[in-house]
C-alpha atoms as a PDB file:
ATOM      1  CA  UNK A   1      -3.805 -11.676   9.312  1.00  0.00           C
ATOM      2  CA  UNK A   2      -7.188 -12.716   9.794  1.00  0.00           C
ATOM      3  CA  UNK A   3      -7.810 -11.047  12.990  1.00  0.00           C
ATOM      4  CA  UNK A   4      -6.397  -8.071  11.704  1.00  0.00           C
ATOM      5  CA  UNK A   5      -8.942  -8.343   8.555  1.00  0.00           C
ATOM      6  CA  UNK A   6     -11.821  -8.872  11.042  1.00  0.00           C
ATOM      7  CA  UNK A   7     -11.009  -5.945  12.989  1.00  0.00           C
ATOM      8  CA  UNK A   8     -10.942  -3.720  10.418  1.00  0.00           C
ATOM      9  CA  UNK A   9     -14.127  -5.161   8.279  1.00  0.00           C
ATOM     10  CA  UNK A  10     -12.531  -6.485   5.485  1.00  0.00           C
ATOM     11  CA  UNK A  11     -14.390  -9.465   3.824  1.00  0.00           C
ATOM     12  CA  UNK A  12     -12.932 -10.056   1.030  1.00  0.00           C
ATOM     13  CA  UNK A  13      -9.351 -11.930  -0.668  1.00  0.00           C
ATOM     14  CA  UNK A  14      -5.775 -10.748   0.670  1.00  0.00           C
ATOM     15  CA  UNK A  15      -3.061 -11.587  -0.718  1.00  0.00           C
ATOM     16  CA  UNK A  16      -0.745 -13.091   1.440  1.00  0.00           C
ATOM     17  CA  UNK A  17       3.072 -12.889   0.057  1.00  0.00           C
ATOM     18  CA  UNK A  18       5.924 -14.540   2.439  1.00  0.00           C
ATOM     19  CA  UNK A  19       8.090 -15.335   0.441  1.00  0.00           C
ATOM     20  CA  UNK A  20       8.046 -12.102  -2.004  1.00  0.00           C
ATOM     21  CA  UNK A  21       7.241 -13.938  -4.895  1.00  0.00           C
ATOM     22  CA  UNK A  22       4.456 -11.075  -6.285  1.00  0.00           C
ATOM     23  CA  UNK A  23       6.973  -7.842  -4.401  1.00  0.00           C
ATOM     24  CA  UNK A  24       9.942  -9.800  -6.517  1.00  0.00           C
ATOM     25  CA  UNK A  25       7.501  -9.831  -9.927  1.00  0.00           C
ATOM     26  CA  UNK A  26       6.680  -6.547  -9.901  1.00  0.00           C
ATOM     27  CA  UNK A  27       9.673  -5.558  -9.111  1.00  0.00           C
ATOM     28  CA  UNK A  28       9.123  -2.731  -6.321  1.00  0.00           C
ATOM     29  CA  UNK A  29      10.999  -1.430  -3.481  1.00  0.00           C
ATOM     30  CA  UNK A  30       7.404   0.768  -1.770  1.00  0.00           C
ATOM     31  CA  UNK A  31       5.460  -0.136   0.933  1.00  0.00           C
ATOM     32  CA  UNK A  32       2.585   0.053   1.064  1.00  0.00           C
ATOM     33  CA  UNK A  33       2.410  -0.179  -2.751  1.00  0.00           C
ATOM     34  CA  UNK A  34      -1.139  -0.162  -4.411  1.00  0.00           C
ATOM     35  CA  UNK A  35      -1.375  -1.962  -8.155  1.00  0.00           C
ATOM     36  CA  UNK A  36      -4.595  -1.037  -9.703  1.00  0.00           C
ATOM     37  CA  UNK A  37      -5.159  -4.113 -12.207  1.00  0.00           C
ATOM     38  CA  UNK A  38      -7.934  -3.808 -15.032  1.00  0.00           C
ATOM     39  CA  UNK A  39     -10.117  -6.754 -15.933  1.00  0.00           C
ATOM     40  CA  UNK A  40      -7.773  -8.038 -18.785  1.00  0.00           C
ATOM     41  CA  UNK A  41      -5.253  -7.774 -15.855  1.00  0.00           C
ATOM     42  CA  UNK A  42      -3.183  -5.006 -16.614  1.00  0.00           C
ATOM     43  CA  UNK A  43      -1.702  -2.947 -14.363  1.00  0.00           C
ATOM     44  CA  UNK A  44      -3.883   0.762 -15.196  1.00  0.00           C
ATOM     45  CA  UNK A  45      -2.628   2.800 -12.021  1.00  0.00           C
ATOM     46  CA  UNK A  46      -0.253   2.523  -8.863  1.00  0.00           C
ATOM     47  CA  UNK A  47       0.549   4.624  -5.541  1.00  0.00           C
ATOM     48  CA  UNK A  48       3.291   3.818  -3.595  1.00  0.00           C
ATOM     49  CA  UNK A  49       3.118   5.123   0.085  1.00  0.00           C
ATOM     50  CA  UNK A  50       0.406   6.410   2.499  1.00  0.00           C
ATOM     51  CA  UNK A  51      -2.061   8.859   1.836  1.00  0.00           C
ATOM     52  CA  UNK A  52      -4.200   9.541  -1.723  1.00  0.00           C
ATOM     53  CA  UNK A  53      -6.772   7.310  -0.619  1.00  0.00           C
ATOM     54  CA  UNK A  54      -9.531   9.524  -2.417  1.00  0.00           C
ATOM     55  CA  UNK A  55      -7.424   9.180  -5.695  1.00  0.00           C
ATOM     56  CA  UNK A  56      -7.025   5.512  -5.164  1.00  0.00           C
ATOM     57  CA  UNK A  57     -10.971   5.145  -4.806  1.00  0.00           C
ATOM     58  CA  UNK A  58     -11.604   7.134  -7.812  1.00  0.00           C
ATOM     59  CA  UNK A  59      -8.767   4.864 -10.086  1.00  0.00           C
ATOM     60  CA  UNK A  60     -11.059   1.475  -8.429  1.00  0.00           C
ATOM     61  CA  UNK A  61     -14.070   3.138  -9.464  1.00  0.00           C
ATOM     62  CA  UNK A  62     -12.766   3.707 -13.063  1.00  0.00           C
ATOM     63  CA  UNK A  63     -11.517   0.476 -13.576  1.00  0.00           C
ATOM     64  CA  UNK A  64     -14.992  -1.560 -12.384  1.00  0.00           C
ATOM     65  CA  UNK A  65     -17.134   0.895 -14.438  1.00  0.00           C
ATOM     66  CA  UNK A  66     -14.737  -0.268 -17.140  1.00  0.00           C
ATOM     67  CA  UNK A  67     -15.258  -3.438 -16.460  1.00  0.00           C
ATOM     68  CA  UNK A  68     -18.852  -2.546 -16.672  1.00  0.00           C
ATOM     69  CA  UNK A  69     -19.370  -4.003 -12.899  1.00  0.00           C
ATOM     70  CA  UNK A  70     -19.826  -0.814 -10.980  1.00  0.00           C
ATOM     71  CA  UNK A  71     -23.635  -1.019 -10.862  1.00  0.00           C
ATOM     72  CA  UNK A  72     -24.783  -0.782  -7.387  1.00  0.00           C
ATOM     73  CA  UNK A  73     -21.925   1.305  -5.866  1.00  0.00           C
ATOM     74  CA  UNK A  74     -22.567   4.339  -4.076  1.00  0.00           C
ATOM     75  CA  UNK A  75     -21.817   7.185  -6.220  1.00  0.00           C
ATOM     76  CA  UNK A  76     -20.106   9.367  -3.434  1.00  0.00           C
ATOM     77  CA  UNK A  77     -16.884   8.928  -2.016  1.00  0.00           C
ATOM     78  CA  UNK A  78     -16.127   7.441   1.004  1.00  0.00           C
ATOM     79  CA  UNK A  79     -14.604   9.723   3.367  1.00  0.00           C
ATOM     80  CA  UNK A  80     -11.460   7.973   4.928  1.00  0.00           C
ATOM     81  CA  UNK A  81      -9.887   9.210   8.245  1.00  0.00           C
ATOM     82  CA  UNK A  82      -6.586   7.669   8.555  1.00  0.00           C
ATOM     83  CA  UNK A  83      -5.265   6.878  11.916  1.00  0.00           C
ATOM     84  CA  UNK A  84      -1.820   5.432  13.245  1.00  0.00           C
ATOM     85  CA  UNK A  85       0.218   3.725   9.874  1.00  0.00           C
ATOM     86  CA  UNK A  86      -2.440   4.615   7.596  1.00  0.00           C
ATOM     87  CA  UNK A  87      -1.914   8.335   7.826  1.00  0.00           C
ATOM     88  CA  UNK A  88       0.357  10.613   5.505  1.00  0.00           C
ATOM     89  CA  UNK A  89       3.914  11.289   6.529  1.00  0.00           C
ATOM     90  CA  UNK A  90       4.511  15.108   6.505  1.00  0.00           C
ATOM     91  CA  UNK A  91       7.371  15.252   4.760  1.00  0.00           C
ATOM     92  CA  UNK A  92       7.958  18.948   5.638  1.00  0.00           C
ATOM     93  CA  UNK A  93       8.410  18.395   9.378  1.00  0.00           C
ATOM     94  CA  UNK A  94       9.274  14.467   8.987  1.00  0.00           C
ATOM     95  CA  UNK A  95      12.158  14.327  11.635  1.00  0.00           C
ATOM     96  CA  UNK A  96      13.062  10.400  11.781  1.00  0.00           C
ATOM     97  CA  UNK A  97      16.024   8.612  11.807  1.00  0.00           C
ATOM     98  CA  UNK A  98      14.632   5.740   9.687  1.00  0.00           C
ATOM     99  CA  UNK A  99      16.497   5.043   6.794  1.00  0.00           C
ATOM    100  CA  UNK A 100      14.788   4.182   3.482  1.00  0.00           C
ATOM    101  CA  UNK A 101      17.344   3.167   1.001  1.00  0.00           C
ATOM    102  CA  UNK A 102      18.313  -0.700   2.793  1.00  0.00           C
ATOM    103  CA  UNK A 103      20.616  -1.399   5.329  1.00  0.00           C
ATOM    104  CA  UNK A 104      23.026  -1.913   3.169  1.00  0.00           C
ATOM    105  CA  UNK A 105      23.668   1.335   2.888  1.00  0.00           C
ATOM    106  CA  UNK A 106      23.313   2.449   6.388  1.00  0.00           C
ATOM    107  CA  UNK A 107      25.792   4.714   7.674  1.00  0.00           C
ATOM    108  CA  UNK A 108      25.271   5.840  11.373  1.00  0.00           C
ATOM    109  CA  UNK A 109      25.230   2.801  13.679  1.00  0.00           C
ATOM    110  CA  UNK A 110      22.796   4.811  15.797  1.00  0.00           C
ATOM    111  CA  UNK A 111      20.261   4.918  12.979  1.00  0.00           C
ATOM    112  CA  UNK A 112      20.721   1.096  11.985  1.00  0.00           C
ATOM    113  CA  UNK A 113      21.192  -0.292  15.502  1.00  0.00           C
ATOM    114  CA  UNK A 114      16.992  -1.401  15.569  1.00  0.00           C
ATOM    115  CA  UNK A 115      17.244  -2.574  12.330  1.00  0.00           C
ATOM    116  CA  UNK A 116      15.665  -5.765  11.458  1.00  0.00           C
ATOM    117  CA  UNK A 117      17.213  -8.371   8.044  1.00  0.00           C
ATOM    118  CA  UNK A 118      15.100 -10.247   6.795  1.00  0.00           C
ATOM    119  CA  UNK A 119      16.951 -13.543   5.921  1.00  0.00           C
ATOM    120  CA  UNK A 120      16.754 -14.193   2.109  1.00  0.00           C
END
């Protein structure tokens, strides 16, 4: 994790969750999910999935002027280019064998042959 972090810039607090303590809490079954969490700690906003990452800027941006600790950030946008798992599935063409509803209920042993449990 924190080589990954460095690589990619990021200075400040992750959340580390191994043994699903905060997925179990909120009760999700996304990934990536995002949890946009005012300053009385409320949850305000959420995207599950890749992609939106202009709309998730602009719900961060709401929530710290709300907060009324958005002075000194740069009023435009940044402009992210998403590469390799960050970018957008097209769900138009999306082709894959990947199964999204558990291995539980897996049906073709060709599809569910790679897949990995997770011991609970």
């Amino acid at each position: 994790m924190r080589r990954a972090a460095k690589e990619r810039g990021v200075t400040y607090p992750i959340a580390i969750d191994n043994d699903r303590a905060i997925w179990s809490g909120f009760g999700h079954h996304y990934w990536p999910a995002l949890y946009f969490i005012d300053a009385a700690g409320r949850v305000r906003d959420h995207h599950f999935g890749e992609g939106n990452y202009e709309e998730s800027e602009m719900s961060i941006r709401q929530l710290l002027a709300a907060a009324g600790t958005g002075v000194g950030i740069d009023r435009e946008s940044v402009s992210v280019e998403a590469h390799g798992p960050e970018v957008s599935a097209e769900w138009g063409s999306l082709k894959s064998p990947e199964t999204y509803v558990g291995i539980s209920r897996c049906v073709s042993d060709r599809h569910c042959q790679n897949a990995h449990v997770v011991p609970s």
